[in-house]
Protein backbone atom coordinates (compact mmCIF):
# COMPACT_ATOMS: atom_id res chain seq x y z
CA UNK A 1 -11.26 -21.10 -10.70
CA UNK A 2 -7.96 -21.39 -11.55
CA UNK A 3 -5.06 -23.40 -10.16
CA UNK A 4 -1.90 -20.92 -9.42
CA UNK A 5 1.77 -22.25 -8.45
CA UNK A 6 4.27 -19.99 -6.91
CA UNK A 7 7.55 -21.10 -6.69
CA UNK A 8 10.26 -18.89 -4.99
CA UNK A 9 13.85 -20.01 -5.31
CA UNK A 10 15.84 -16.86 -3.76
CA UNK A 11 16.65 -15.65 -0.68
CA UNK A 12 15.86 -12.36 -1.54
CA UNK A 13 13.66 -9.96 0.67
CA UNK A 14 11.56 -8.33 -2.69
CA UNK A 15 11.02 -11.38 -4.41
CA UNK A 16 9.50 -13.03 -1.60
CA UNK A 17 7.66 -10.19 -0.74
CA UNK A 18 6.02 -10.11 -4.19
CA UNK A 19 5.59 -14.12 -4.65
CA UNK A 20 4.07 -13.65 -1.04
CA UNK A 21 1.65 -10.92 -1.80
CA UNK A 22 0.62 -12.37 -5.65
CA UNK A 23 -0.18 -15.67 -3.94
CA UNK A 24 -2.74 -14.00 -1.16
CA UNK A 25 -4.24 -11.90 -4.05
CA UNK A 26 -4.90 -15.25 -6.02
CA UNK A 27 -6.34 -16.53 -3.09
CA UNK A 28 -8.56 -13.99 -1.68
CA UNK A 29 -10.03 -14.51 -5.47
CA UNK A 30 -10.86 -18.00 -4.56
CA UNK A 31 -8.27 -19.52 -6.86
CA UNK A 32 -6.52 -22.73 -5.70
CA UNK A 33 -2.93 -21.54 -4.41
CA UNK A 34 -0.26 -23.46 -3.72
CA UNK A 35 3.87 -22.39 -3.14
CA UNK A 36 6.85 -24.19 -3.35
CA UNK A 37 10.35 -23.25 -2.32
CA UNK A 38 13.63 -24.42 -3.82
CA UNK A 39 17.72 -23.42 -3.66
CA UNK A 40 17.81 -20.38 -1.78
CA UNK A 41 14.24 -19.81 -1.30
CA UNK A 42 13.68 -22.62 1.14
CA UNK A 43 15.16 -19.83 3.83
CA UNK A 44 12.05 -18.72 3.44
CA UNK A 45 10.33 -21.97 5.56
CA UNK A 46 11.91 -20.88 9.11
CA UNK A 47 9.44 -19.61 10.87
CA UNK A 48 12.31 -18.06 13.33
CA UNK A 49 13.01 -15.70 10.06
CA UNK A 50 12.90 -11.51 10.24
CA UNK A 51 9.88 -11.03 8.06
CA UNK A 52 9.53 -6.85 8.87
CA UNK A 53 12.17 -6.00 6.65
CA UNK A 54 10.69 -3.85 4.34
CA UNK A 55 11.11 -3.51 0.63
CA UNK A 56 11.38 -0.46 -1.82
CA UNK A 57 7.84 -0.02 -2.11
CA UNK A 58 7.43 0.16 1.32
CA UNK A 59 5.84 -3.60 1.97
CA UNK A 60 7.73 -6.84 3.68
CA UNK A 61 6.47 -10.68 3.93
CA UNK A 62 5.22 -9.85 6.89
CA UNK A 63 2.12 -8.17 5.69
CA UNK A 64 1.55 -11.20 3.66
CA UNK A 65 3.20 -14.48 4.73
CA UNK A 66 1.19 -14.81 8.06
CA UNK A 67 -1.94 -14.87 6.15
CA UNK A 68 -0.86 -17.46 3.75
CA UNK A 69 0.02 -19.60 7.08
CA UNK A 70 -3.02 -18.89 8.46
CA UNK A 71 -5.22 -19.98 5.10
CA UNK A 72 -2.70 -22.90 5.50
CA UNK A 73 -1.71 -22.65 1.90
CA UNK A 74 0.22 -25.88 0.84
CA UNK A 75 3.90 -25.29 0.62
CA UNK A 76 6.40 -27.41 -0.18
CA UNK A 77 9.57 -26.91 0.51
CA UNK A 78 12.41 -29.06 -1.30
CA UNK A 79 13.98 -31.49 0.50
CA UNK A 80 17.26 -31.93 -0.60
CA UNK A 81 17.36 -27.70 -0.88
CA UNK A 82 16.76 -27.86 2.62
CA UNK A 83 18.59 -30.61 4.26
CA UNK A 84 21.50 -29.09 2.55
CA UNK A 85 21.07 -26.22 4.01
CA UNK A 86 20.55 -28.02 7.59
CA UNK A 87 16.66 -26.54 7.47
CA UNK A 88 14.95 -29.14 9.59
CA UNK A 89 10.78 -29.15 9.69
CA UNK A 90 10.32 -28.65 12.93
CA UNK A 91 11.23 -25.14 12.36
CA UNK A 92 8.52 -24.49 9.29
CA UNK A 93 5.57 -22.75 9.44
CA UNK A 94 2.86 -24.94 9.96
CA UNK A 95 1.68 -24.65 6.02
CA UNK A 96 4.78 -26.36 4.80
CA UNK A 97 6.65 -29.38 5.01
CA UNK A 98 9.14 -31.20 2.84
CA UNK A 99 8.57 -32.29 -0.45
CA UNK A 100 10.01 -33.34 -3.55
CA UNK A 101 10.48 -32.45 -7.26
CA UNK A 102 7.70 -35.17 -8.74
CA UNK A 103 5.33 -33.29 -6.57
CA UNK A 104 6.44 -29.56 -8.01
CA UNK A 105 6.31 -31.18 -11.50
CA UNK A 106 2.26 -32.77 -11.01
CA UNK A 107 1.61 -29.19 -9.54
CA UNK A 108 3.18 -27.65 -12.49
CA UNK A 109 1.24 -29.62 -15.01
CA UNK A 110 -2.34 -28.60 -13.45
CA UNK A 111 -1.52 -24.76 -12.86
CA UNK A 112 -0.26 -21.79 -13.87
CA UNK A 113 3.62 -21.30 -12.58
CA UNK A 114 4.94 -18.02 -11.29
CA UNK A 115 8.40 -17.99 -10.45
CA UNK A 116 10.13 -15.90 -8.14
């Protein structure tokens, strides 16, 4: 199968609704998954976050995220995009943790990058 990146860097409700839902369709097709978060995306970590708020097509992260935390779908989530932003890991879901860019650039190498 094939290896799929999805990197969200916005704090936006529809884009992280669709990189959300793209990466749970690549993995229910049993392709390797993983997500990375950068800049404003990394809001996306806190596990304290609203994730009902629904988009214009009706669907919100929360019909997809969970699932992805469940499947424990590697996430990174950049560290210097989140320290910034005083994001600390102890409030991630339990599928991410901090990492850095030579990481998001190995990933990058061996897959095929969506970005959101």
């Amino acid at each position: 199968m094939t290896n799929f990146l999805f990197v969200l860097s916005k704090d936006d409700n529809e884009a992280a609704t669709r990189c959300f839902q793209f990466a749970k369709i690549a993995y229910d097709k049993g392709h390797k998954v993983n997500m990375f978060f950068i800049d404003e995306g990394v809001m996306w970590a806190d596990k304290s976050r609203d994730l009902s708020i629904k988009t214009t097509t009706g669907d919100c992260p929360q019909d997809y995220l969970p699932y992805l935390v469940e499947k424990e779908v590697e996430t990174g989530i950049c560290t210097p995009c989140a320290k910034n932003r005083q994001l600390d890991e102890a409030g991630f879901f339990t599928n991410m943790q901090l990492d850095g860019g030579p990481h998001l650039i190995d990933m990058a190498a061996e897959a095929k990058v969506f970005n959101f």
